[in-house]
Protein backbone atom coordinates (compact mmCIF):
# COMPACT_ATOMS: atom_id res chain seq x y z
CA UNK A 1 0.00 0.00 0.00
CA UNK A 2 1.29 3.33 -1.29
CA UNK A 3 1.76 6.42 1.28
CA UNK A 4 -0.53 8.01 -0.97
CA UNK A 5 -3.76 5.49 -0.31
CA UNK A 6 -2.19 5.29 3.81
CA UNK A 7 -3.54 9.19 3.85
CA UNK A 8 -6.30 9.14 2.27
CA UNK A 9 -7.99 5.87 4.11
CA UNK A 10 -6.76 8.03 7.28
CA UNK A 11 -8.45 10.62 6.04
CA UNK A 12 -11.75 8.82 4.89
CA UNK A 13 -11.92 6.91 8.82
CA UNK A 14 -10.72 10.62 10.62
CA UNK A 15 -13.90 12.46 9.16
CA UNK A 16 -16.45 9.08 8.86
CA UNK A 17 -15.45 9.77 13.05
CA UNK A 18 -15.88 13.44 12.91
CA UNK A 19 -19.18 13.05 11.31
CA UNK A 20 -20.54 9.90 13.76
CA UNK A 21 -19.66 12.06 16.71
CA UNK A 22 -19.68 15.95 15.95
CA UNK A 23 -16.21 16.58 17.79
CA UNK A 24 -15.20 19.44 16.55
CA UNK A 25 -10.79 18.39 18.28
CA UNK A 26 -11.49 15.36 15.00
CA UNK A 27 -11.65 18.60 12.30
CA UNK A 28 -7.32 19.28 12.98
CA UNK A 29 -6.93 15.76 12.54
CA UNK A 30 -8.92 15.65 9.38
CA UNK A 31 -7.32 18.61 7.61
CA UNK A 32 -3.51 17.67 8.72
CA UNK A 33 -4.75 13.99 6.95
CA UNK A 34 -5.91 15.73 3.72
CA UNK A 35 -3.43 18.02 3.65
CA UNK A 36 -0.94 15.27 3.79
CA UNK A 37 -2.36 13.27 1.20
CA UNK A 38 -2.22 15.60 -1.00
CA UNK A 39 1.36 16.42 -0.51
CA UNK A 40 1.87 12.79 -1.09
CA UNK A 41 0.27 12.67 -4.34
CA UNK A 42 1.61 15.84 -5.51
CA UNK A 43 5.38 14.05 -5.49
CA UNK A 44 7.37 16.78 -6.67
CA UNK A 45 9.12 18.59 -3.40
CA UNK A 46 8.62 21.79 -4.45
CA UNK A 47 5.09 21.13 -5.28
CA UNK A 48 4.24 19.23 -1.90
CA UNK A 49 6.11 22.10 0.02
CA UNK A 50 2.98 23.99 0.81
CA UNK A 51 1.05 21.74 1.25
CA UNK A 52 3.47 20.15 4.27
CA UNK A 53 3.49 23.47 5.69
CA UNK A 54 -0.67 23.22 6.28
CA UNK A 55 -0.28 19.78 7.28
CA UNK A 56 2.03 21.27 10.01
CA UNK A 57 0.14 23.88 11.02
CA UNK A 58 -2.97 21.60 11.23
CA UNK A 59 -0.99 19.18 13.41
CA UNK A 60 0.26 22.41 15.59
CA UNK A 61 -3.55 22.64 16.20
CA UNK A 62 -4.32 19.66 16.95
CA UNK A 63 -1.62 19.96 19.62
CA UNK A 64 -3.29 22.93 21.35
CA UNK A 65 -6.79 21.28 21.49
CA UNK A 66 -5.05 18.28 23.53
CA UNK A 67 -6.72 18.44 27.05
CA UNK A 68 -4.87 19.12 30.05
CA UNK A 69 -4.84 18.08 33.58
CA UNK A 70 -5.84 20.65 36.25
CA UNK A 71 -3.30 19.68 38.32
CA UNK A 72 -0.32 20.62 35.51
């Protein structure tokens, strides 16, 4: 299986989720996915650049939506 058809299936599962249970921390996940399947399919490096760059701030995102302990 191809990196290319890895993302996607994430994606596809990620938002099938989003859309069973309305969580609205699932919509970072599904946008880092889709961003990085279609830097994946884009091949080139220069091409994909961009599109890493979303995926990274998508995954920055999904970092600060992380719950934390009331005791930290």
């Amino acid at each position: 299986m191809s990196l290319q058809a890895f993302y996607v299936a994430a994606t596809v599962v990620a938002l099938l989720q989003f859309l069973r249970v309305r969580d609205k921390r699932l919509v970072p996940l599904v946008l880092m996915l889709a961003f990085l399947a279609i830097a994946h399919i884009r091949g080139e490096w220069f091409a994909a650049r961009p599109w890493h760059y979303l995926a990274g701030l998508a995954g920055l995102a999904l970092v600060a939506l992380i719950p934390r302990k009331a005791g930290s």
